[in-house]
Protein backbone atom coordinates (compact mmCIF):
# COMPACT_ATOMS: atom_id res chain seq x y z
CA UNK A 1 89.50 37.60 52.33
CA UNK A 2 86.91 34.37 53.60
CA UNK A 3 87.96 31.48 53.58
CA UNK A 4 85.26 28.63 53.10
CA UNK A 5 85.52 25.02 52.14
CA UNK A 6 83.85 24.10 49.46
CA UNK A 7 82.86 20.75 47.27
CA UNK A 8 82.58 21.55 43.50
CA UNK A 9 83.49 19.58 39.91
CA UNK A 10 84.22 20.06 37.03
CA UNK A 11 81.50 20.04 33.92
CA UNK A 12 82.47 19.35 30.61
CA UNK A 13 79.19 18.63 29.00
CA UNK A 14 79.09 20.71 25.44
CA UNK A 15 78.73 23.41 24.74
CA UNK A 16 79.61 24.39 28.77
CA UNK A 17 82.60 23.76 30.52
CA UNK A 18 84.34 24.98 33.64
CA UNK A 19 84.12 24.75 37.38
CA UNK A 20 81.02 24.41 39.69
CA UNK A 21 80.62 24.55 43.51
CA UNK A 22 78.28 22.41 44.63
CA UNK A 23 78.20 22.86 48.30
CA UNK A 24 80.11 25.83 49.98
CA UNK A 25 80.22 26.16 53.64
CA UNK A 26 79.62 28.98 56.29
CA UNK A 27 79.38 29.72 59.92
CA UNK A 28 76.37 27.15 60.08
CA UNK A 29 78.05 23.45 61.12
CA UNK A 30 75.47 22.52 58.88
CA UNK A 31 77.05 23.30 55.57
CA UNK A 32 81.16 22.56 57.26
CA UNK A 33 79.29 18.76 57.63
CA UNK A 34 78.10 18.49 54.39
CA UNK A 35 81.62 19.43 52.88
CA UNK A 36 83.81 16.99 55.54
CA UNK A 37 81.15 14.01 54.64
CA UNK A 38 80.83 14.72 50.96
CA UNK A 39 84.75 15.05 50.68
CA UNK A 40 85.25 11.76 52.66
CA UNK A 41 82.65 9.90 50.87
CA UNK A 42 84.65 10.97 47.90
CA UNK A 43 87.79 9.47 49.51
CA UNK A 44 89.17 13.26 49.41
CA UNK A 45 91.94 14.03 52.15
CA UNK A 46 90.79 17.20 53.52
């Protein structure tokens, strides 16, 4: 099984609802970056 890290939300605008990843990371630093800042900019313990 991989195991990424991932920054996603929730959408309940009607007639959708459920659960979207935004950003989902990968081998690149890159993406891990953009998950670690987007989470702490979100004041999400990680």
């Amino acid at each position: 099984m991989d195991k990424r890290s991932y920054v996603g939300m929730t959408v309940d605008v009607k007639p959708h609802f459920g659960f979207v990843p935004a950003v989902i990371s990968n081998e690149d630093s890159t993406n891990q970056s953009a998950v670690i800042l987007t989470c702490r900019r979100l004041a999400i313990a990680i």
